[in-house]
PDB file of N, CA and C in Angstrom:
ATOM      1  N   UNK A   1     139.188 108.786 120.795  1.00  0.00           N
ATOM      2  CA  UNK A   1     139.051 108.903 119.359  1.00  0.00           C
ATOM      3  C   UNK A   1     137.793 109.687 119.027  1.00  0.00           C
ATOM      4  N   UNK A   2     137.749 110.417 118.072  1.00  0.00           N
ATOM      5  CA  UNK A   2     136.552 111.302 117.166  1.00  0.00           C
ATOM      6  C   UNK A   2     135.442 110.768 116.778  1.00  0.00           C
ATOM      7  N   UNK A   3     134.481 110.697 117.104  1.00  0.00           N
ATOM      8  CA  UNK A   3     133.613 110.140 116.625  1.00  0.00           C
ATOM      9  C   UNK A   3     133.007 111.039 115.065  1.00  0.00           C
ATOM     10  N   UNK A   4     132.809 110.403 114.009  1.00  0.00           N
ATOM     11  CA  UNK A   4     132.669 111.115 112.640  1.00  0.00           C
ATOM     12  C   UNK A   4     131.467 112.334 113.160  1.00  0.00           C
ATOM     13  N   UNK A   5     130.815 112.644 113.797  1.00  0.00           N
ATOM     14  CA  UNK A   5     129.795 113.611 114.051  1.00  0.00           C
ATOM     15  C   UNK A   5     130.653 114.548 114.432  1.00  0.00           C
ATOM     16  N   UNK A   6     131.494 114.501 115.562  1.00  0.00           N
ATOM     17  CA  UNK A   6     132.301 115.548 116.139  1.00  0.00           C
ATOM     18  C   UNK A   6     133.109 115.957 115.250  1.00  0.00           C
ATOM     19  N   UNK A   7     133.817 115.185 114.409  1.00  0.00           N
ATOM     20  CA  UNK A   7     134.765 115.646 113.463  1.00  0.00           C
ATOM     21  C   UNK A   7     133.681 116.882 112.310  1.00  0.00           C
ATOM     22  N   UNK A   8     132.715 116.522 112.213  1.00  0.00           N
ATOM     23  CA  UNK A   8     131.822 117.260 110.794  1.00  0.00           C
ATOM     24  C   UNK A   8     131.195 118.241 111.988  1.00  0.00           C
ATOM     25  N   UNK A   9     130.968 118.413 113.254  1.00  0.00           N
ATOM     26  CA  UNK A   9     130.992 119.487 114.012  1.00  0.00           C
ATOM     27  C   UNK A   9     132.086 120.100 114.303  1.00  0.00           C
ATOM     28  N   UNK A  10     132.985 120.164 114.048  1.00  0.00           N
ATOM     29  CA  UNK A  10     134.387 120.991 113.813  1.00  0.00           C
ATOM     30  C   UNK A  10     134.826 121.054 113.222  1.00  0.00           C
ATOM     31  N   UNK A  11     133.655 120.878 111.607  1.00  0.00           N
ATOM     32  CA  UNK A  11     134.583 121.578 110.770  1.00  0.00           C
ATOM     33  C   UNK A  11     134.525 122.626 110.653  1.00  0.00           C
ATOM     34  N   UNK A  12     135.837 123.646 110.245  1.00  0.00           N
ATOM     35  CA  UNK A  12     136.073 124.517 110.374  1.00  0.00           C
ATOM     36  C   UNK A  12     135.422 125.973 109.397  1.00  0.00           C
ATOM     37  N   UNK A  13     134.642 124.863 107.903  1.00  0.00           N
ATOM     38  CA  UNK A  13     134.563 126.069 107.363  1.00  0.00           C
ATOM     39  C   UNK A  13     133.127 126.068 106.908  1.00  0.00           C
ATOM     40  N   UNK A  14     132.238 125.040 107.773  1.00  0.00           N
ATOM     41  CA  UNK A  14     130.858 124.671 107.758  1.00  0.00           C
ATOM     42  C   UNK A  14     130.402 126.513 107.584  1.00  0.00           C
ATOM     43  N   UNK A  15     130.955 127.517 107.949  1.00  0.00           N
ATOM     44  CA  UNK A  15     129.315 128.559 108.150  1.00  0.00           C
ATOM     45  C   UNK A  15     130.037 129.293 106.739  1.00  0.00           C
ATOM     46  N   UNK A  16     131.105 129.105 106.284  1.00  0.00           N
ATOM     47  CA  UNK A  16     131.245 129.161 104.733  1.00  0.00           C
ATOM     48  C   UNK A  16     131.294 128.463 103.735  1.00  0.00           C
ATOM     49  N   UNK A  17     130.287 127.665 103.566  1.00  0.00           N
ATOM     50  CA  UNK A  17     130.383 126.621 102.731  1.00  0.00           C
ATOM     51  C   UNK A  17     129.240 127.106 101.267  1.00  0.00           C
ATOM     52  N   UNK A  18     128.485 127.593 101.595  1.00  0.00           N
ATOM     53  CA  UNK A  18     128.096 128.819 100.568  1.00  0.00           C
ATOM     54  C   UNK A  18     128.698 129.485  99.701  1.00  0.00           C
ATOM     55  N   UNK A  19     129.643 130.399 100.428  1.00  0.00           N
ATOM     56  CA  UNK A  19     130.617 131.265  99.789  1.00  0.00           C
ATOM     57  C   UNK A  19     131.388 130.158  98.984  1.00  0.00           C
ATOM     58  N   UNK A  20     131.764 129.224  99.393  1.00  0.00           N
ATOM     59  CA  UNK A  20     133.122 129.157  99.482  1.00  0.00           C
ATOM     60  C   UNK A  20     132.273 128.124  97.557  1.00  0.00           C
ATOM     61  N   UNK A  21     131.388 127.504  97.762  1.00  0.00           N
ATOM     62  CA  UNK A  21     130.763 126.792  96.562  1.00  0.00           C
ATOM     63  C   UNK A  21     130.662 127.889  95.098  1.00  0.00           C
ATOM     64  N   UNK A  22     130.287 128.684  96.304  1.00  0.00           N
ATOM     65  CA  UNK A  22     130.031 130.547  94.745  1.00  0.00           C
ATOM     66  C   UNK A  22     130.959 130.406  94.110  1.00  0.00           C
ATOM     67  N   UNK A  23     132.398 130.604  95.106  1.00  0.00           N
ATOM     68  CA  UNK A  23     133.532 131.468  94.352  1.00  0.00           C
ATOM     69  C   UNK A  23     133.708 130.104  93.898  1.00  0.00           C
ATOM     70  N   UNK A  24     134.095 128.737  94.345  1.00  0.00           N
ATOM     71  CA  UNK A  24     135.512 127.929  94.155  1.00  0.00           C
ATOM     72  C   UNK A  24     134.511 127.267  92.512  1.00  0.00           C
ATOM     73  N   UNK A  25     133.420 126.991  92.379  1.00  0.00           N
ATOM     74  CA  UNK A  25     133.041 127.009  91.105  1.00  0.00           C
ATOM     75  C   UNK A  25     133.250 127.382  90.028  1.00  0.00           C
ATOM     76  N   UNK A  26     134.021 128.434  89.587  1.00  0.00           N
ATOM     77  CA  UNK A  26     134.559 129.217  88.593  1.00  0.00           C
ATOM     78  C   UNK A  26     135.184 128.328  88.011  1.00  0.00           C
ATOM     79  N   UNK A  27     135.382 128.208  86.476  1.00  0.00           N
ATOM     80  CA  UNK A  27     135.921 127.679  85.912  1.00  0.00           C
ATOM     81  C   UNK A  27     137.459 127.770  85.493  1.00  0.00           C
ATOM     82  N   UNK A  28     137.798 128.462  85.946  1.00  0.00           N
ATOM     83  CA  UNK A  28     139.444 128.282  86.304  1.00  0.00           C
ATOM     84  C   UNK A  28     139.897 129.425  87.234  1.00  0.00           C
ATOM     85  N   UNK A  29     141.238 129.355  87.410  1.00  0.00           N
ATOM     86  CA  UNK A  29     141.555 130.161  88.470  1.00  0.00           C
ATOM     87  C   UNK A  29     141.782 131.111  88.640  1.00  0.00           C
ATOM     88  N   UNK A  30     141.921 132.206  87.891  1.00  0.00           N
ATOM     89  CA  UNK A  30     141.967 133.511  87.688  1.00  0.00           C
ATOM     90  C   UNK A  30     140.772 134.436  87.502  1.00  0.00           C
ATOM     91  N   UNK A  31     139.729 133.511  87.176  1.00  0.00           N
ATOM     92  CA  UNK A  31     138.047 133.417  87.301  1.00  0.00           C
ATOM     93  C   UNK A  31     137.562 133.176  89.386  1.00  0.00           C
ATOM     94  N   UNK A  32     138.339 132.640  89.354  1.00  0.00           N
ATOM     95  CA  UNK A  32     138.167 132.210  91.171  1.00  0.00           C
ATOM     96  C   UNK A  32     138.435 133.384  92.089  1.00  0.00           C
ATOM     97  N   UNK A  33     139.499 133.862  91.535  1.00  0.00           N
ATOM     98  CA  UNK A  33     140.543 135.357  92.002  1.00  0.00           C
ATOM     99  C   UNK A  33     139.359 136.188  91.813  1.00  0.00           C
ATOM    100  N   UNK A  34     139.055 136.235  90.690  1.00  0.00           N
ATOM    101  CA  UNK A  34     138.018 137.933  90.202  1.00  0.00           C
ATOM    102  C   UNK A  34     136.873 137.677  91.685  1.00  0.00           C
ATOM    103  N   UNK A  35     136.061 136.504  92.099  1.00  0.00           N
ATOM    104  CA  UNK A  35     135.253 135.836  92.438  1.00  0.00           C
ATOM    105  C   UNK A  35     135.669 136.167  94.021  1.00  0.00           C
ATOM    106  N   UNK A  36     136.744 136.108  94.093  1.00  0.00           N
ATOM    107  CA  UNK A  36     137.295 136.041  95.641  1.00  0.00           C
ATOM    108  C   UNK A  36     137.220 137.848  96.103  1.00  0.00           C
ATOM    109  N   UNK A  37     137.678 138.334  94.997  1.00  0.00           N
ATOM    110  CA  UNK A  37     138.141 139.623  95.382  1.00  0.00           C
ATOM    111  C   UNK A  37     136.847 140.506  95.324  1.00  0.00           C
ATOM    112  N   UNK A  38     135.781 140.279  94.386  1.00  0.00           N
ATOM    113  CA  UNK A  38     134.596 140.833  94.335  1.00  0.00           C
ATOM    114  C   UNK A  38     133.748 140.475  95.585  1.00  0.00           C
ATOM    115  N   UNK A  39     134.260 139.182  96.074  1.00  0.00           N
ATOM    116  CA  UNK A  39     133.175 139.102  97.253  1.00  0.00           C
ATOM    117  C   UNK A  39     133.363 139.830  98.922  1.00  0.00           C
ATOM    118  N   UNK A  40     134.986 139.860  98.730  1.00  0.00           N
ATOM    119  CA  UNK A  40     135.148 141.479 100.066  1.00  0.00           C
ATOM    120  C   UNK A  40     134.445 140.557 101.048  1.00  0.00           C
ATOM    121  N   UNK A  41     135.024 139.697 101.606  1.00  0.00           N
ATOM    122  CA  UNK A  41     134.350 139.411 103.002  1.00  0.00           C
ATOM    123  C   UNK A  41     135.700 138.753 103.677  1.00  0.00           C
ATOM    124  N   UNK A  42     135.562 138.577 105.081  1.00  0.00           N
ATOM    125  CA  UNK A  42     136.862 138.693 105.597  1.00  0.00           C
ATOM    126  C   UNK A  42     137.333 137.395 105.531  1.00  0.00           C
ATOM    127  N   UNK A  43     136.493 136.401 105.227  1.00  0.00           N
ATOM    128  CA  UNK A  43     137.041 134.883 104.548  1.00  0.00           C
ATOM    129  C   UNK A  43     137.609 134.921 103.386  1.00  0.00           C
ATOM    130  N   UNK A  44     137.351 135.526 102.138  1.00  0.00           N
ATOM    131  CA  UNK A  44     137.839 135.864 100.925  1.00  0.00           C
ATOM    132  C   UNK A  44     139.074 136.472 101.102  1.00  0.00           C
ATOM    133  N   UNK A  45     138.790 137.373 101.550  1.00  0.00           N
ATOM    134  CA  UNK A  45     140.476 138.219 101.946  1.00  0.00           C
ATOM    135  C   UNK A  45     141.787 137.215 102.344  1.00  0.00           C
ATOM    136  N   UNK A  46     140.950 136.316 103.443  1.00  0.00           N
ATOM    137  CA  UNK A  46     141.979 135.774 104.280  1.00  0.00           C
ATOM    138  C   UNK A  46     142.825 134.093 102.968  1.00  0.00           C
ATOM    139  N   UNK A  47     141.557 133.938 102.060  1.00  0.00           N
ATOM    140  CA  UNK A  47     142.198 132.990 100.947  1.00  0.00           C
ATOM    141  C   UNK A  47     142.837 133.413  99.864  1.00  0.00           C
ATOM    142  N   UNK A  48     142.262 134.550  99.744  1.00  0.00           N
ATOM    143  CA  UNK A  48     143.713 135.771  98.908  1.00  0.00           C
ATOM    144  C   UNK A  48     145.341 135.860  99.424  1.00  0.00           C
ATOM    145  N   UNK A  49     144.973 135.951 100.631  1.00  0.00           N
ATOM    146  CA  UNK A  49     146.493 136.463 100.848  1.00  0.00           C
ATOM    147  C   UNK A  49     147.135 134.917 101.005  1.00  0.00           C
ATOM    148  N   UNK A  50     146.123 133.798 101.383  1.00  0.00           N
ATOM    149  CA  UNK A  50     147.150 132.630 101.256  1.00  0.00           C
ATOM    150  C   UNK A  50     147.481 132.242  99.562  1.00  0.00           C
ATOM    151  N   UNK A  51     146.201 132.410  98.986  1.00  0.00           N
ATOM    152  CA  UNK A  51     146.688 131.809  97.156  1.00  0.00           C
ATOM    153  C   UNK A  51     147.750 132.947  97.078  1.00  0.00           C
ATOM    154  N   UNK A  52     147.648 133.957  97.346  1.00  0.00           N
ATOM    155  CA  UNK A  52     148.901 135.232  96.413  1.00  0.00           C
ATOM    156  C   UNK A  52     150.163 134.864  96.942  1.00  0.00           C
ATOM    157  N   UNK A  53     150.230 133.892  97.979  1.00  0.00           N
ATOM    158  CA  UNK A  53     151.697 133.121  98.518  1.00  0.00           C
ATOM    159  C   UNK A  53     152.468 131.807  97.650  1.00  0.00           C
ATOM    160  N   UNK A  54     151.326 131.472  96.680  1.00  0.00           N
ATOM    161  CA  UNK A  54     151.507 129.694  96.287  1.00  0.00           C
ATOM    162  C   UNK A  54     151.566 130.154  94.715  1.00  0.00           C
ATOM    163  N   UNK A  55     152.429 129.418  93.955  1.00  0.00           N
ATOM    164  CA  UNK A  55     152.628 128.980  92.870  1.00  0.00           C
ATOM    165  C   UNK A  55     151.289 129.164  92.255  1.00  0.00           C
ATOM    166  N   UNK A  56     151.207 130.042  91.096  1.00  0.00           N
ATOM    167  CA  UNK A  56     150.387 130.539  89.797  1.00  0.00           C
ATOM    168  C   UNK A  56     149.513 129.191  89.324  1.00  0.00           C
ATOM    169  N   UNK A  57     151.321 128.562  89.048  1.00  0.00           N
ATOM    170  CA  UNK A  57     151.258 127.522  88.117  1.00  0.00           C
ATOM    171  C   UNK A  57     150.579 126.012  88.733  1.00  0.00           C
ATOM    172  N   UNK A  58     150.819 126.334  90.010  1.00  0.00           N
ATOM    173  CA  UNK A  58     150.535 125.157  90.571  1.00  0.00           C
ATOM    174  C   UNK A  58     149.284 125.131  91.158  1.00  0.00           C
ATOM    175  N   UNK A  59     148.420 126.162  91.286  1.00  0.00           N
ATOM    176  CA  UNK A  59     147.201 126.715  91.631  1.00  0.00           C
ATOM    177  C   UNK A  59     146.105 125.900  89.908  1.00  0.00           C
ATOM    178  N   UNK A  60     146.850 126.521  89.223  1.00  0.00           N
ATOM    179  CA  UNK A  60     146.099 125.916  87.611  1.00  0.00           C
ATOM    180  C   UNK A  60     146.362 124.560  87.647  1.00  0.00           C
ATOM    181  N   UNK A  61     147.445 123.608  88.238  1.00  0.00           N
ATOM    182  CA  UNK A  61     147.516 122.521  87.705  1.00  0.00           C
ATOM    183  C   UNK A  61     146.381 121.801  88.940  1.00  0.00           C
ATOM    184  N   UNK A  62     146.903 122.065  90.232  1.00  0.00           N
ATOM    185  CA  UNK A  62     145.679 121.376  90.997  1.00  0.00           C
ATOM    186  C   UNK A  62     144.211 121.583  90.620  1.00  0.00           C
ATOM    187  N   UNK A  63     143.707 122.888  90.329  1.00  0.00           N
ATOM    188  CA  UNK A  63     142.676 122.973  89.624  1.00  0.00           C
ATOM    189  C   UNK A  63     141.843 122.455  88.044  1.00  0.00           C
ATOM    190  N   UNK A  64     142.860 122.304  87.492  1.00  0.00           N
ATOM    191  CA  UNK A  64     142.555 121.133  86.155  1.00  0.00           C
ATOM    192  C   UNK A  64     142.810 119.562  87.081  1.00  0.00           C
ATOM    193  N   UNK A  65     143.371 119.542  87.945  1.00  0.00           N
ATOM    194  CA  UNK A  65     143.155 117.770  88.319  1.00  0.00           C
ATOM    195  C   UNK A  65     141.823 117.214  89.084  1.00  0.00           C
ATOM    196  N   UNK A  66     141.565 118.609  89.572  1.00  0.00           N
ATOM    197  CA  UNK A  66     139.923 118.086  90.354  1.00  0.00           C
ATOM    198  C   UNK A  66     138.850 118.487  89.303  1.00  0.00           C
ATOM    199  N   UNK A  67     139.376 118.586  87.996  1.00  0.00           N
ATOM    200  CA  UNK A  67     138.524 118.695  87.075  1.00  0.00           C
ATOM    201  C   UNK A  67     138.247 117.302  86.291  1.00  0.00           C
ATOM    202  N   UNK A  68     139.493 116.917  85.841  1.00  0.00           N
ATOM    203  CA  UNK A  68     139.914 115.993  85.323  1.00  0.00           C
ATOM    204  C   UNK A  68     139.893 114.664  86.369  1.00  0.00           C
ATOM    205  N   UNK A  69     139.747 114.636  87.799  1.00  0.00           N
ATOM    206  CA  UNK A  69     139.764 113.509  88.298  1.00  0.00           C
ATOM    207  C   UNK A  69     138.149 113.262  88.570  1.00  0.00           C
ATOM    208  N   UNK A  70     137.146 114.137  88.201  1.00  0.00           N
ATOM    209  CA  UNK A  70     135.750 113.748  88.676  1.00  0.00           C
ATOM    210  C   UNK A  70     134.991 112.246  88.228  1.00  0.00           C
ATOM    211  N   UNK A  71     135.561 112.057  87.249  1.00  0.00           N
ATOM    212  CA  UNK A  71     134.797 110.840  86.955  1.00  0.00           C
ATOM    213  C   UNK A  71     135.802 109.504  86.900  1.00  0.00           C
ATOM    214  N   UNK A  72     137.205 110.206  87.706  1.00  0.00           N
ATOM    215  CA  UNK A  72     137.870 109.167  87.946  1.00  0.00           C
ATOM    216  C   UNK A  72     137.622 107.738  89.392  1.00  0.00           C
ATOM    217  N   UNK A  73     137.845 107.033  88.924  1.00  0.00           N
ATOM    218  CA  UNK A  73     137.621 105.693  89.864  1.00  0.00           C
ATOM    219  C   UNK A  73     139.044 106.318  90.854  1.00  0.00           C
ATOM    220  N   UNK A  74     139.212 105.706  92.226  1.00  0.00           N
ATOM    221  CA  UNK A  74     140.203 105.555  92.904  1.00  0.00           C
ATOM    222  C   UNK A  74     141.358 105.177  92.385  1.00  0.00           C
ATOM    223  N   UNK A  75     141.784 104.280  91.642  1.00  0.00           N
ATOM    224  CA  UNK A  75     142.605 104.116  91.052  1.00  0.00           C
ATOM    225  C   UNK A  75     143.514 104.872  89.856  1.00  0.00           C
ATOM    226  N   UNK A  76     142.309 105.439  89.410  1.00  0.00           N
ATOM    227  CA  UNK A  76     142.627 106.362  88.191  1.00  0.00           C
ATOM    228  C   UNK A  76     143.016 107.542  88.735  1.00  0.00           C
ATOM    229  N   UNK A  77     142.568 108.324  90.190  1.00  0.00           N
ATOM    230  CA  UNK A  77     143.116 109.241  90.417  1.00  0.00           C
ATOM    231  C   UNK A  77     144.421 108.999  91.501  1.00  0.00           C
ATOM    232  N   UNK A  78     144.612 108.003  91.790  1.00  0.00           N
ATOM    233  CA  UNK A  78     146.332 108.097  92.457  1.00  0.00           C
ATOM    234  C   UNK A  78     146.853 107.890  90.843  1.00  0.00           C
ATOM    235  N   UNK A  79     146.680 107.437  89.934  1.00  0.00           N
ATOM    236  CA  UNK A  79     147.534 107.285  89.095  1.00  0.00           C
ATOM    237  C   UNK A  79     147.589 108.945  88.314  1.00  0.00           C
ATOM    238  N   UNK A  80     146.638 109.634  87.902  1.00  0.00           N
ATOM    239  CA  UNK A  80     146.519 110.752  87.695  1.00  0.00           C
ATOM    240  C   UNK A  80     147.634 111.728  88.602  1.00  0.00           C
ATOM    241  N   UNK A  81     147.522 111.730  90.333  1.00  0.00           N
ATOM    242  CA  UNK A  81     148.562 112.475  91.041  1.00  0.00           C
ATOM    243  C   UNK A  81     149.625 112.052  90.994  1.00  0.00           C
ATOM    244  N   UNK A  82     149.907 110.874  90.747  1.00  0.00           N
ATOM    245  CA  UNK A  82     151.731 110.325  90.513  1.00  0.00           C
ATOM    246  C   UNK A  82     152.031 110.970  89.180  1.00  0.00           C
ATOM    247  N   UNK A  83     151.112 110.586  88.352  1.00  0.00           N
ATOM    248  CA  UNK A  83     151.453 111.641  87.076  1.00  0.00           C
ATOM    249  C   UNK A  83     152.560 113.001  86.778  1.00  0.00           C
ATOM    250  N   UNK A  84     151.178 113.670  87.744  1.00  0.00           N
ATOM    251  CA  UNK A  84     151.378 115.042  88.337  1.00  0.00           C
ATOM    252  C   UNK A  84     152.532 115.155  88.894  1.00  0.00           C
ATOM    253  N   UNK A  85     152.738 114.318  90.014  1.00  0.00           N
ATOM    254  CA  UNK A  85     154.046 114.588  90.545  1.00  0.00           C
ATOM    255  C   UNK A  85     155.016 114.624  89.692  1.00  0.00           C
ATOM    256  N   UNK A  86     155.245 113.550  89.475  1.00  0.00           N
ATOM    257  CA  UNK A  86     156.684 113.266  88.787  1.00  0.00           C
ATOM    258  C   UNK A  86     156.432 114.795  87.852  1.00  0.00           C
ATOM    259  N   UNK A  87     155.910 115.091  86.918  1.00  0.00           N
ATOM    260  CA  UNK A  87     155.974 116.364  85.876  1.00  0.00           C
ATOM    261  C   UNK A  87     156.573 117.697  86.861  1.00  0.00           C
ATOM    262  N   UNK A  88     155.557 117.734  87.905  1.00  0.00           N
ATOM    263  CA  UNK A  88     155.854 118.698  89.174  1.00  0.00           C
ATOM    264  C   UNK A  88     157.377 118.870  89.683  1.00  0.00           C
ATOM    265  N   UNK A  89     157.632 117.972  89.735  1.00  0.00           N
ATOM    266  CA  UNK A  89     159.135 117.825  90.670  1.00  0.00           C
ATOM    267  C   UNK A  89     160.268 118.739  89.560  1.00  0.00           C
ATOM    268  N   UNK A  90     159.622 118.953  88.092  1.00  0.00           N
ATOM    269  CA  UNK A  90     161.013 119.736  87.595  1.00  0.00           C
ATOM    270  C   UNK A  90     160.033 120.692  87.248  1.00  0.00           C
ATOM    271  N   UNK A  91     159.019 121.238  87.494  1.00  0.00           N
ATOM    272  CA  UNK A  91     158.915 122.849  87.180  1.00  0.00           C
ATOM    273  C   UNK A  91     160.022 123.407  88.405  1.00  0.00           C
ATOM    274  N   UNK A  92     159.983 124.574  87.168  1.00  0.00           N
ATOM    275  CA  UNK A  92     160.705 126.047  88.105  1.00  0.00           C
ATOM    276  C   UNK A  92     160.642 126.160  89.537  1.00  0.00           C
ATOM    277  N   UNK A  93     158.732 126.153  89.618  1.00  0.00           N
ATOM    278  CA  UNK A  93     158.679 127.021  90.270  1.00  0.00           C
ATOM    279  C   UNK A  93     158.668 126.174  92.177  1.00  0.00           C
ATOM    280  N   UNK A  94     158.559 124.691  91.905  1.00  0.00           N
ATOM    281  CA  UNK A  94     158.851 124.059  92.718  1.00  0.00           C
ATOM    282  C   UNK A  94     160.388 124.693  93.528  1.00  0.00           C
ATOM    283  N   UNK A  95     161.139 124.543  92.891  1.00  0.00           N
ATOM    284  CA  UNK A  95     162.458 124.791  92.906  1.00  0.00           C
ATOM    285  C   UNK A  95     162.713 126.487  93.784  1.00  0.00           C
ATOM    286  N   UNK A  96     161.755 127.393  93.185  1.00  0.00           N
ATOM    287  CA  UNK A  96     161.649 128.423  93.271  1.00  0.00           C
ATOM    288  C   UNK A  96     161.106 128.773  94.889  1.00  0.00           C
ATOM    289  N   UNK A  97     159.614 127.885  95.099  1.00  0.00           N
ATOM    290  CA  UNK A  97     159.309 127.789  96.441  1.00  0.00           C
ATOM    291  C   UNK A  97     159.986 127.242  97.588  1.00  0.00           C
ATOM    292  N   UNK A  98     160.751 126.827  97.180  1.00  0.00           N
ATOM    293  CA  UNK A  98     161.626 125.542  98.034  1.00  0.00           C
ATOM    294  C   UNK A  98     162.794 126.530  98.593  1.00  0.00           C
ATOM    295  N   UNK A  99     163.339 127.414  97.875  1.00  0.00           N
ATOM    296  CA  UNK A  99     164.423 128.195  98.027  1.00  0.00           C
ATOM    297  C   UNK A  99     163.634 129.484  98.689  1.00  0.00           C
ATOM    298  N   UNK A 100     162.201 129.913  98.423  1.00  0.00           N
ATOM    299  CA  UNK A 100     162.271 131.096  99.141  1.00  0.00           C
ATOM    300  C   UNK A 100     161.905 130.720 101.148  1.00  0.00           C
ATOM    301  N   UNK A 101     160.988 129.545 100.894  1.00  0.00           N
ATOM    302  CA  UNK A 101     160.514 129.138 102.396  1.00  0.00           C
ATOM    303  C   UNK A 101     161.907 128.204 103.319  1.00  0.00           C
ATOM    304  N   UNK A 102     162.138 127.760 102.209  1.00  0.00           N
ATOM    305  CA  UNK A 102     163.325 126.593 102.966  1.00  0.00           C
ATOM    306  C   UNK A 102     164.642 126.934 103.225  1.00  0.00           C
ATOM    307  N   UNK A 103     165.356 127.748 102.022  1.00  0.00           N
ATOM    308  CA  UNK A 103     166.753 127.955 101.541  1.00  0.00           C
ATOM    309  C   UNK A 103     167.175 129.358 102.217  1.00  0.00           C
ATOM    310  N   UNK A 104     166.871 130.345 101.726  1.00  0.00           N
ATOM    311  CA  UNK A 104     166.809 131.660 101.621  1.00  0.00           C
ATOM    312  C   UNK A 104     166.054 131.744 102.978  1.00  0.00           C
ATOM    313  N   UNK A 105     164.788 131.594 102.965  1.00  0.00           N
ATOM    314  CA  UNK A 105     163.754 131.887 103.976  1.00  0.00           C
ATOM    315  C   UNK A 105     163.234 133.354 103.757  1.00  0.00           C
ATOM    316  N   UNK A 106     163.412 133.928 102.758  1.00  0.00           N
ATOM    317  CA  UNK A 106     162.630 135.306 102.701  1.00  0.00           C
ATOM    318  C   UNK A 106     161.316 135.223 102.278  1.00  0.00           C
ATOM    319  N   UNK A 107     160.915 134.608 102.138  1.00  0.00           N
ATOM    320  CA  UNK A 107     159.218 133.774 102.226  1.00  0.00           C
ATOM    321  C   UNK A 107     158.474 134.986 101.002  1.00  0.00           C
ATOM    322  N   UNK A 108     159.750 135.388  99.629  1.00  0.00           N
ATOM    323  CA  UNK A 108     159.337 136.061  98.700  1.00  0.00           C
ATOM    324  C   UNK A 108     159.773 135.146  97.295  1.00  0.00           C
ATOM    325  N   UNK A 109     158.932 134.361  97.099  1.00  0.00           N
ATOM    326  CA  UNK A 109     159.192 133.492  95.923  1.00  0.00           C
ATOM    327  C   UNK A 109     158.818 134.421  94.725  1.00  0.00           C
ATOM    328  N   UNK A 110     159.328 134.303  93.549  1.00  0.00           N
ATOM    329  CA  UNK A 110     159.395 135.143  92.323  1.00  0.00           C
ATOM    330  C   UNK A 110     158.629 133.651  91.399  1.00  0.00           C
ATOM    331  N   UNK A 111     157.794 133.634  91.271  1.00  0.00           N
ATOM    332  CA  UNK A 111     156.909 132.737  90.164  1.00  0.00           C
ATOM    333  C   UNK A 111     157.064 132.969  89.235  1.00  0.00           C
ATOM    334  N   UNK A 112     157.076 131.882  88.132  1.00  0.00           N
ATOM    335  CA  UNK A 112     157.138 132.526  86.581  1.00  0.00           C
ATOM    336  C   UNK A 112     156.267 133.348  85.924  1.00  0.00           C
ATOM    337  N   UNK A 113     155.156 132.885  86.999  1.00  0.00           N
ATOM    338  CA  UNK A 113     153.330 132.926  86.045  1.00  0.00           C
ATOM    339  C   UNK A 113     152.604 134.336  86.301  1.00  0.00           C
ATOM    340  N   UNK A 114     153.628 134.502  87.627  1.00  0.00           N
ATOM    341  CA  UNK A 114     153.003 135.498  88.437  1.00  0.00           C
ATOM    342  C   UNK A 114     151.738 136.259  87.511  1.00  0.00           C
ATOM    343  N   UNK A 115     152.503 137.417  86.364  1.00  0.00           N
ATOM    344  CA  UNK A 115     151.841 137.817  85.725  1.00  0.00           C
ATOM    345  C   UNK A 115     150.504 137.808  85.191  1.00  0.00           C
ATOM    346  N   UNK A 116     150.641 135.723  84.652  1.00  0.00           N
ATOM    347  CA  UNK A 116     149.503 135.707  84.285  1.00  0.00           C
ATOM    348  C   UNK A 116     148.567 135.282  84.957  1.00  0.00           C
ATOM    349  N   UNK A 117     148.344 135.791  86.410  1.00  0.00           N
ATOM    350  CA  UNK A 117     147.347 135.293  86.678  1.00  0.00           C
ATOM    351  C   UNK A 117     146.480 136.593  86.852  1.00  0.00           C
ATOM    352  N   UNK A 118     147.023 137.783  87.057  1.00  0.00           N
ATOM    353  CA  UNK A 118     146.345 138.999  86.743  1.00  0.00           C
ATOM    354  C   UNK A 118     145.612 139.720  86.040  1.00  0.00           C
TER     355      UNK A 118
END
C-alpha cells in the first residue's frame, strides 16, 4: 500500500502547479481558454486539445459547481452533485457524447455550445 508521501511524490502535475493556479483561476471558462492558449507551453496545449474534446456546456456547469460548492459542508456538496446529475442526464449534449465515443465511435461529437465558447 502507498504511503500518503509517495502518493504526493507522484503527483503528476506537482512541477505545474503554478501554471496550472494562473490559468485555472479565471473566472469562467472561456476566460480559462484565452489563459490556456496565451500561455503556449506544452502543458497548456496538451489541456486544450483534451477540453476542445468535452462538452462546452458541461465544462461551464462543472466550473460554476466548484464555485458554488466552496463554502459548501460535505453534505451540501453531494447534494449539490446529485442535483447536477439528475439535470445532466437530459442535456443534449450528454446524449450527444455518448453517441460519438460509445455509439458511432467517430470520437466527433457536435456540441450545442460549441460556438459559444469562442
Amino acid at each position: 500500500m502507498k504511503t500518503p508521501r509517495k502518493i504526493i511524490k507522484e503527483f503528476s502535475f506537482k512541477d505545474n502547479m503554478l501554471e496550472i493556479n494562473k490559468i485555472f483561476s479565471a473566472a469562467s471558462v472561456p476566460d480559462t481558454i484565452k489563459r490556456l492558449t496565451a500561455h503556449d507551453t506544452a502543458f497548456s496545449r496538451s489541456v486544450l486539445t483534451t477540453l476542445s474534446r468535452m462538452s462546452p456546456l458541461a465544462l461551464c456547469i462543472t466550473h460554476e459547481t466548484q464555485i458554488l460548492s466552496r463554502d459548501l459542508d460535505f453534505t451540501g456538496c453531494l447534494r449539490l452533485e446529485c442535483e447536477i446529475s439528475d439535470k445532466t442526464l437530459l442535456m443534449a449534449d450528454l446524449k450527444e457524447g455518448v453517441r460519438a465515443l460509445l455509439v458511432d465511435k467517430d470520437n466527433n461529437p457536435k456540441w450545442n455550445l460549441l460556438h459559444w465558447m469562442k
